[in-house]
PDB file of N, CA and C in Angstrom:
ATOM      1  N   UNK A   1      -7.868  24.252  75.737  1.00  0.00           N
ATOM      2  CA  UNK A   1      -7.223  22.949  75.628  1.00  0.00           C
ATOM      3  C   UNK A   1      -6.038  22.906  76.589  1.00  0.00           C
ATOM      4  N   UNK A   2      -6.248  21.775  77.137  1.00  0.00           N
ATOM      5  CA  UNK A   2      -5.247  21.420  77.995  1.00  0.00           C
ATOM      6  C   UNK A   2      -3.965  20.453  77.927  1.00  0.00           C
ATOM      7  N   UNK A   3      -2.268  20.822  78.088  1.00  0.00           N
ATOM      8  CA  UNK A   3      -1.403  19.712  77.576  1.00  0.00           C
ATOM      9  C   UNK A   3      -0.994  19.045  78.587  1.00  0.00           C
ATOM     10  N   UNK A   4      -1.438  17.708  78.939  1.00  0.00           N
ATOM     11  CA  UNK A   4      -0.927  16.849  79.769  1.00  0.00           C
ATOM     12  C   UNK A   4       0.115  15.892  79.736  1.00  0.00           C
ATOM     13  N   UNK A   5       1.178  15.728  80.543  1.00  0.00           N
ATOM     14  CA  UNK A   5       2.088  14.684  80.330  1.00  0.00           C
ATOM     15  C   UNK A   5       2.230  13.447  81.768  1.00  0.00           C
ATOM     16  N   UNK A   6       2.554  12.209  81.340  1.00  0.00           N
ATOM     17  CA  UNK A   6       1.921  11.164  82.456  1.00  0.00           C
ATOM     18  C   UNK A   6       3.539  10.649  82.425  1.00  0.00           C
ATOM     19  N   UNK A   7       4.252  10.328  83.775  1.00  0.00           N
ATOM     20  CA  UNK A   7       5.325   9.867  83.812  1.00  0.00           C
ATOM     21  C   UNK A   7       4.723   8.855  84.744  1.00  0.00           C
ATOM     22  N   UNK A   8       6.102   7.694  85.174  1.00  0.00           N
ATOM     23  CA  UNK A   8       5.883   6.785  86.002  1.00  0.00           C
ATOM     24  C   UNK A   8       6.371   6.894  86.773  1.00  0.00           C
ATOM     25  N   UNK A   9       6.215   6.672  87.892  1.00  0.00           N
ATOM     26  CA  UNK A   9       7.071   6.558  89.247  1.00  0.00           C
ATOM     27  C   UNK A   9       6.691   4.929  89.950  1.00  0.00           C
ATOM     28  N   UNK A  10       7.979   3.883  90.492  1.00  0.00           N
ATOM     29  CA  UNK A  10       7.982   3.226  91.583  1.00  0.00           C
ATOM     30  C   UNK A  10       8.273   3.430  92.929  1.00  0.00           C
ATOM     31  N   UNK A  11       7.452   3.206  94.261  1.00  0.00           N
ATOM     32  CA  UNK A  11       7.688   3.305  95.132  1.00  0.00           C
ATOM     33  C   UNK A  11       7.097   2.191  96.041  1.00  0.00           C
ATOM     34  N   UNK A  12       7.749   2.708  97.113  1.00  0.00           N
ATOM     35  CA  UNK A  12       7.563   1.385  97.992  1.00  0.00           C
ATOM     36  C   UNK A  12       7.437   1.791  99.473  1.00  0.00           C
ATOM     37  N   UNK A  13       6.611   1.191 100.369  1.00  0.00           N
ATOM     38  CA  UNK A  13       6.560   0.884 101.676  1.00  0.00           C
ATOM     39  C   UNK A  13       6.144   0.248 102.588  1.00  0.00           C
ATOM     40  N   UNK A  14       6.987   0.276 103.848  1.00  0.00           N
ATOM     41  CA  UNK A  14       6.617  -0.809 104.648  1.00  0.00           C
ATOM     42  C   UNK A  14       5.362  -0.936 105.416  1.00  0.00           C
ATOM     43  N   UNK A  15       4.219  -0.729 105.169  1.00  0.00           N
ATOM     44  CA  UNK A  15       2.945  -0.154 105.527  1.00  0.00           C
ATOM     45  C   UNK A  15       1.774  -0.809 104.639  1.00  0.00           C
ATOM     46  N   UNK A  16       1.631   0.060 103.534  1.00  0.00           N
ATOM     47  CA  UNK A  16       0.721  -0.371 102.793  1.00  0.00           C
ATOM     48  C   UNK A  16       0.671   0.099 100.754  1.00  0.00           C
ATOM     49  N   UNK A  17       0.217  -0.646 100.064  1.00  0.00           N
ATOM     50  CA  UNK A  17      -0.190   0.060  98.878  1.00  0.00           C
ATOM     51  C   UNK A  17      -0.443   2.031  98.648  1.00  0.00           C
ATOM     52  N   UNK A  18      -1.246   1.519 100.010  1.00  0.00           N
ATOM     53  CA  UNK A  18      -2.486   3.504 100.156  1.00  0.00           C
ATOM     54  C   UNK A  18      -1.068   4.203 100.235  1.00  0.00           C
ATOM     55  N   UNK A  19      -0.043   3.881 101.418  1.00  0.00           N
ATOM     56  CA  UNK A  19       0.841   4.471 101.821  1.00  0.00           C
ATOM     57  C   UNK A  19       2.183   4.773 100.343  1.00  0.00           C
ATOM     58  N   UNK A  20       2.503   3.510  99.940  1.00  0.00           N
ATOM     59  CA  UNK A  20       3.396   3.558  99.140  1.00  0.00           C
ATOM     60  C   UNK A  20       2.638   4.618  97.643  1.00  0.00           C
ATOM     61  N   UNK A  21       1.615   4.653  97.360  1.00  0.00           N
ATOM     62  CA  UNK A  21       1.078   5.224  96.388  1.00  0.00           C
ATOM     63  C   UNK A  21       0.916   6.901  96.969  1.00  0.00           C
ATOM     64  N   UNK A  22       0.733   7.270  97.965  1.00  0.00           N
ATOM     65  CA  UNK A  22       1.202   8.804  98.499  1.00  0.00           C
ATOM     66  C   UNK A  22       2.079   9.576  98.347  1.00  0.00           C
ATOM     67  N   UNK A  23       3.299   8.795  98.529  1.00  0.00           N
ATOM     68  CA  UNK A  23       4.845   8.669  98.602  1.00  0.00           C
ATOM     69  C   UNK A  23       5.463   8.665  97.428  1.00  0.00           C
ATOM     70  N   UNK A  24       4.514   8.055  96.412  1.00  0.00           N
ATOM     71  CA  UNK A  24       4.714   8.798  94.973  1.00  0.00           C
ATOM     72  C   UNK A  24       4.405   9.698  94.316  1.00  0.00           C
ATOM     73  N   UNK A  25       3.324   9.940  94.706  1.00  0.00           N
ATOM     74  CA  UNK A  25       2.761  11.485  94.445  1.00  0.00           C
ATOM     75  C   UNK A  25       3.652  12.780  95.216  1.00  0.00           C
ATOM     76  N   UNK A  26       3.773  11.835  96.258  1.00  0.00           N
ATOM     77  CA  UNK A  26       4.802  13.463  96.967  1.00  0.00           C
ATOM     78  C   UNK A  26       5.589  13.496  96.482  1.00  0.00           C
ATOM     79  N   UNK A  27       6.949  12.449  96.636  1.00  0.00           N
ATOM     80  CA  UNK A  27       8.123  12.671  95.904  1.00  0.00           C
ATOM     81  C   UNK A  27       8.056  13.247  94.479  1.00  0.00           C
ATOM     82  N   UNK A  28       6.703  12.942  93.332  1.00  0.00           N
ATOM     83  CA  UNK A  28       6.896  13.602  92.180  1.00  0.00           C
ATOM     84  C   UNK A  28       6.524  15.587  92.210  1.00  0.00           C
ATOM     85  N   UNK A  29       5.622  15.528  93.645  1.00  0.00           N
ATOM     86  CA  UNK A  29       5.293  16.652  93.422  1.00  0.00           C
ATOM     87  C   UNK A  29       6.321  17.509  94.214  1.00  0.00           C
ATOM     88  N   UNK A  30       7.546  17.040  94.126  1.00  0.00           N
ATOM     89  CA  UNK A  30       8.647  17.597  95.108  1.00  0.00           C
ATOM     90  C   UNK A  30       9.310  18.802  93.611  1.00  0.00           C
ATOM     91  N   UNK A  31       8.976  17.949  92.308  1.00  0.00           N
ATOM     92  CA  UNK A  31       9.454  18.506  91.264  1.00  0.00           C
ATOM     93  C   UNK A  31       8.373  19.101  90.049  1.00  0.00           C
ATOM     94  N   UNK A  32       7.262  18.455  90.530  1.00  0.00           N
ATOM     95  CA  UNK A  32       6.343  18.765  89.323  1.00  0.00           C
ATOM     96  C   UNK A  32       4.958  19.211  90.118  1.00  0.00           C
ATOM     97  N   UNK A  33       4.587  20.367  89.395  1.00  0.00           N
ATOM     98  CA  UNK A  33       3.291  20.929  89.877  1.00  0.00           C
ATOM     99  C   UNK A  33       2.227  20.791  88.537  1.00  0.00           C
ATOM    100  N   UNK A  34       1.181  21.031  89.307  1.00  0.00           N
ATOM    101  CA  UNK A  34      -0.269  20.746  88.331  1.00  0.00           C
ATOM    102  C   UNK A  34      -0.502  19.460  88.354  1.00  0.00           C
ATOM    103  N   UNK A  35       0.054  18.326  89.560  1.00  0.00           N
ATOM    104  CA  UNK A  35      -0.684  16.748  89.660  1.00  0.00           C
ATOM    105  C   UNK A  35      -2.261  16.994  89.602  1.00  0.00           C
ATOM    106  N   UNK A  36      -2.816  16.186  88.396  1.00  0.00           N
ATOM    107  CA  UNK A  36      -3.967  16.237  88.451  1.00  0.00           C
ATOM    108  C   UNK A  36      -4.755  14.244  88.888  1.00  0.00           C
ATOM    109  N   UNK A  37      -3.673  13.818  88.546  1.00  0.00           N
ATOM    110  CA  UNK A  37      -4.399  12.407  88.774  1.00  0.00           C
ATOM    111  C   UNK A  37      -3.327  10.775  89.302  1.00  0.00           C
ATOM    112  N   UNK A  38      -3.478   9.961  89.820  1.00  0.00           N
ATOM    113  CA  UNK A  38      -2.482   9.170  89.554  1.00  0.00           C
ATOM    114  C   UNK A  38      -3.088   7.588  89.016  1.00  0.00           C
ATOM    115  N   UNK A  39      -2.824   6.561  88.920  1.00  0.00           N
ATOM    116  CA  UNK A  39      -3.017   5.648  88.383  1.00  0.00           C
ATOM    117  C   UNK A  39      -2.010   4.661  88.790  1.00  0.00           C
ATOM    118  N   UNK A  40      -2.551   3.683  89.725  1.00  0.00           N
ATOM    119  CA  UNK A  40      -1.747   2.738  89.842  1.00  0.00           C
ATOM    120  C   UNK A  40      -2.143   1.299  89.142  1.00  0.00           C
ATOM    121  N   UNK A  41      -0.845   1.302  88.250  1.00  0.00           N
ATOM    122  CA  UNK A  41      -0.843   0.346  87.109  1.00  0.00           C
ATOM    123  C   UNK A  41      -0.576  -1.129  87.916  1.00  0.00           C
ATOM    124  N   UNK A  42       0.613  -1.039  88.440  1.00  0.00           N
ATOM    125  CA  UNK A  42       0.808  -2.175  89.331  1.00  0.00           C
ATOM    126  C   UNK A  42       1.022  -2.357  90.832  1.00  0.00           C
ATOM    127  N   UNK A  43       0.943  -3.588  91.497  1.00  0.00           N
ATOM    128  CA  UNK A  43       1.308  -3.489  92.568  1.00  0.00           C
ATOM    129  C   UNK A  43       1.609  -4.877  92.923  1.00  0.00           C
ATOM    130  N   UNK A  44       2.598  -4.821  93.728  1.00  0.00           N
ATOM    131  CA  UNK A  44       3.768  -6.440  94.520  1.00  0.00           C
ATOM    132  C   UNK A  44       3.811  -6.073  95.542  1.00  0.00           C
ATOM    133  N   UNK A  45       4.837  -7.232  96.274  1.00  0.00           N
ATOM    134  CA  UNK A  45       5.509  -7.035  97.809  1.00  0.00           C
ATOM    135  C   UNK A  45       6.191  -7.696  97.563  1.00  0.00           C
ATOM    136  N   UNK A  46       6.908  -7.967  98.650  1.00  0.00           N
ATOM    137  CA  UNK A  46       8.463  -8.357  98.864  1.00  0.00           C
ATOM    138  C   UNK A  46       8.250  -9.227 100.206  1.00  0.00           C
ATOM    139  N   UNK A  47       8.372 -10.750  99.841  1.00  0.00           N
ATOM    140  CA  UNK A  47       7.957 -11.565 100.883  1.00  0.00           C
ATOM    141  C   UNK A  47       9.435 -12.255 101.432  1.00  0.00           C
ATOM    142  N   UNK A  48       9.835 -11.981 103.047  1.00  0.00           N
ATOM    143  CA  UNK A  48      10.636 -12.575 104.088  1.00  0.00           C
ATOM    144  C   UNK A  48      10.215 -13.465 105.048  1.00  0.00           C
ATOM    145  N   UNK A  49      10.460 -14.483 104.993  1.00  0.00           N
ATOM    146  CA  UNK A  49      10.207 -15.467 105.928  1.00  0.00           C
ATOM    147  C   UNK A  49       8.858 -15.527 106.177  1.00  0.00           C
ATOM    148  N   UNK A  50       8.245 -15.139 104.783  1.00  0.00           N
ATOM    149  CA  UNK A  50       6.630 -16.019 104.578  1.00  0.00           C
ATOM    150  C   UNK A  50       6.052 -14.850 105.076  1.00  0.00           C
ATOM    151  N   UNK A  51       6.353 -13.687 104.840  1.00  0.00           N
ATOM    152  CA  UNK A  51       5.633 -12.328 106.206  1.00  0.00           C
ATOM    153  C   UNK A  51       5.803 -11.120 105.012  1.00  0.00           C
ATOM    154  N   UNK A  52       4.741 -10.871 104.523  1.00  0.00           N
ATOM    155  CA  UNK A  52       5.214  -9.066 103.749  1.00  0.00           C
ATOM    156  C   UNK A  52       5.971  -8.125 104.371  1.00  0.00           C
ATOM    157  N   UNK A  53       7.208  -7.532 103.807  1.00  0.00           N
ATOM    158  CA  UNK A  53       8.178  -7.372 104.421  1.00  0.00           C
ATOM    159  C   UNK A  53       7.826  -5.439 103.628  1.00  0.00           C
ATOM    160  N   UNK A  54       7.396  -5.705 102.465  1.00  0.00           N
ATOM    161  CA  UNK A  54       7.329  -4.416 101.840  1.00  0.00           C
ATOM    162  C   UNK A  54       6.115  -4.242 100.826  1.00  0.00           C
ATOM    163  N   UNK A  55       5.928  -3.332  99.982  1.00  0.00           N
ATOM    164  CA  UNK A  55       4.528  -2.551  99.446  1.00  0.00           C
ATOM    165  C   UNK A  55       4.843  -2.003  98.800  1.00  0.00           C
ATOM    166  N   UNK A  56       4.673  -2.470  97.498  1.00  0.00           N
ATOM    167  CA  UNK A  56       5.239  -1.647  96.137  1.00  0.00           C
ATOM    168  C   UNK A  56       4.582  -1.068  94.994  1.00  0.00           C
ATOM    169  N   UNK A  57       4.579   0.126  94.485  1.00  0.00           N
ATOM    170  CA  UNK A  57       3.501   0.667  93.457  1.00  0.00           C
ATOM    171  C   UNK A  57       4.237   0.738  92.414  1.00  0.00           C
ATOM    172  N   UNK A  58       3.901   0.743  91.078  1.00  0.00           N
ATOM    173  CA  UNK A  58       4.002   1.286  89.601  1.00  0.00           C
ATOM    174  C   UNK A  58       2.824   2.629  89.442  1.00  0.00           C
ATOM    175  N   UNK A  59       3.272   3.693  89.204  1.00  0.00           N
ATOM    176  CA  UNK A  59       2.217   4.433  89.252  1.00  0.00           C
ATOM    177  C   UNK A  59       2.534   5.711  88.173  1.00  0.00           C
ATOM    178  N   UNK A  60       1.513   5.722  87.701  1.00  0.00           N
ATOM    179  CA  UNK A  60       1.525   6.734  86.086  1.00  0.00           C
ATOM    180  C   UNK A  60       0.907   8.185  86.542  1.00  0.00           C
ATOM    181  N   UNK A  61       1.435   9.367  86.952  1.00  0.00           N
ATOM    182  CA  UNK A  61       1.234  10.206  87.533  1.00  0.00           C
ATOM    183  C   UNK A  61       1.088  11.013  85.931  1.00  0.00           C
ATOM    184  N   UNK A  62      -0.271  11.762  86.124  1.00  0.00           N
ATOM    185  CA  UNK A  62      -0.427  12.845  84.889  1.00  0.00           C
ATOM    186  C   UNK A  62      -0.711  13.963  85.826  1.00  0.00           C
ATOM    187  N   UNK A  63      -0.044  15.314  84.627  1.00  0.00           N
ATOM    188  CA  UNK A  63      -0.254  16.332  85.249  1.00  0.00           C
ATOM    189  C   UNK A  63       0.135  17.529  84.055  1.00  0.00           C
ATOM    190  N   UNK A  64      -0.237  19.091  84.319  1.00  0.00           N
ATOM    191  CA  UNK A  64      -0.404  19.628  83.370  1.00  0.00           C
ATOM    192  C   UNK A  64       0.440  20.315  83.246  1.00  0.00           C
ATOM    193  N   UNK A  65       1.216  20.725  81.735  1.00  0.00           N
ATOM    194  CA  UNK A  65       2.430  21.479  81.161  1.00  0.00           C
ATOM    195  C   UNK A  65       1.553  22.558  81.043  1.00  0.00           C
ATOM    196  N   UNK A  66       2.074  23.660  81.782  1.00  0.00           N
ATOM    197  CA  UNK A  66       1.464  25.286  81.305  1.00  0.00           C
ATOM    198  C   UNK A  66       2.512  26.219  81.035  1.00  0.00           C
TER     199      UNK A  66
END
Protein backbone atom coordinates (compact mmCIF):
# COMPACT_ATOMS: atom_id res chain seq x y z
CA UNK A 1 0.00 0.00 0.00
CA UNK A 2 0.86 3.16 -1.07
CA UNK A 3 0.44 6.86 0.92
CA UNK A 4 -0.22 9.59 -1.39
CA UNK A 5 -0.62 13.27 -0.77
CA UNK A 6 -2.00 15.87 -3.65
CA UNK A 7 -1.17 19.62 -3.05
CA UNK A 8 -1.98 22.53 -5.39
CA UNK A 9 0.16 24.66 -7.10
CA UNK A 10 -0.64 28.03 -9.42
CA UNK A 11 1.47 28.97 -12.12
CA UNK A 12 1.74 30.95 -14.94
CA UNK A 13 3.31 31.73 -18.37
CA UNK A 14 3.86 33.75 -21.07
CA UNK A 15 3.82 30.93 -23.66
CA UNK A 16 1.37 28.45 -23.10
CA UNK A 17 -0.94 26.19 -20.67
CA UNK A 18 1.74 22.95 -21.74
CA UNK A 19 4.42 25.46 -20.61
CA UNK A 20 2.85 26.98 -17.48
CA UNK A 21 1.76 23.36 -16.29
CA UNK A 22 5.73 22.14 -16.46
CA UNK A 23 6.74 24.98 -14.41
CA UNK A 24 4.61 23.57 -11.83
CA UNK A 25 5.72 20.41 -11.66
CA UNK A 26 9.30 21.68 -11.56
CA UNK A 27 9.03 24.25 -9.09
CA UNK A 28 7.11 21.53 -6.81
CA UNK A 29 9.67 19.02 -7.58
CA UNK A 30 12.36 21.58 -6.46
CA UNK A 31 10.94 20.36 -2.89
CA UNK A 32 9.07 17.21 -3.25
CA UNK A 33 10.13 13.89 -4.71
CA UNK A 34 8.04 10.80 -5.78
CA UNK A 35 5.75 13.21 -8.40
CA UNK A 36 3.70 10.62 -9.67
CA UNK A 37 0.92 12.58 -11.52
CA UNK A 38 -0.46 16.12 -12.09
CA UNK A 39 -3.94 17.32 -12.82
CA UNK A 40 -4.85 20.42 -14.14
CA UNK A 41 -8.02 21.52 -12.49
CA UNK A 42 -8.08 24.95 -14.00
CA UNK A 43 -6.96 27.17 -16.49
CA UNK A 44 -7.26 31.36 -17.48
CA UNK A 45 -5.22 34.12 -19.02
CA UNK A 46 -4.71 37.44 -18.49
CA UNK A 47 -6.02 39.57 -21.38
CA UNK A 48 -4.07 43.25 -22.45
CA UNK A 49 -5.23 45.19 -25.06
CA UNK A 50 -7.48 42.37 -26.42
CA UNK A 51 -4.04 40.08 -26.87
CA UNK A 52 -3.22 37.08 -24.19
CA UNK A 53 -0.70 38.57 -22.31
CA UNK A 54 -0.31 35.37 -19.91
CA UNK A 55 -1.18 31.40 -19.19
CA UNK A 56 -2.30 30.29 -16.07
CA UNK A 57 -2.70 26.76 -14.35
CA UNK A 58 -4.43 25.47 -11.06
CA UNK A 59 -2.81 22.23 -10.75
CA UNK A 60 -3.22 19.32 -8.07
CA UNK A 61 0.16 17.63 -8.05
CA UNK A 62 0.04 13.99 -6.20
CA UNK A 63 2.90 12.26 -5.12
CA UNK A 64 4.17 9.64 -2.69
CA UNK A 65 5.02 9.96 1.25
CA UNK A 66 7.66 7.12 1.92
Amino acid sequence: MAVMKVIEVMASSDKSWEDATRKAVAHAGKSINHIKSAFVQSQSVVVNDGEVEEFRVNVKITFEVK
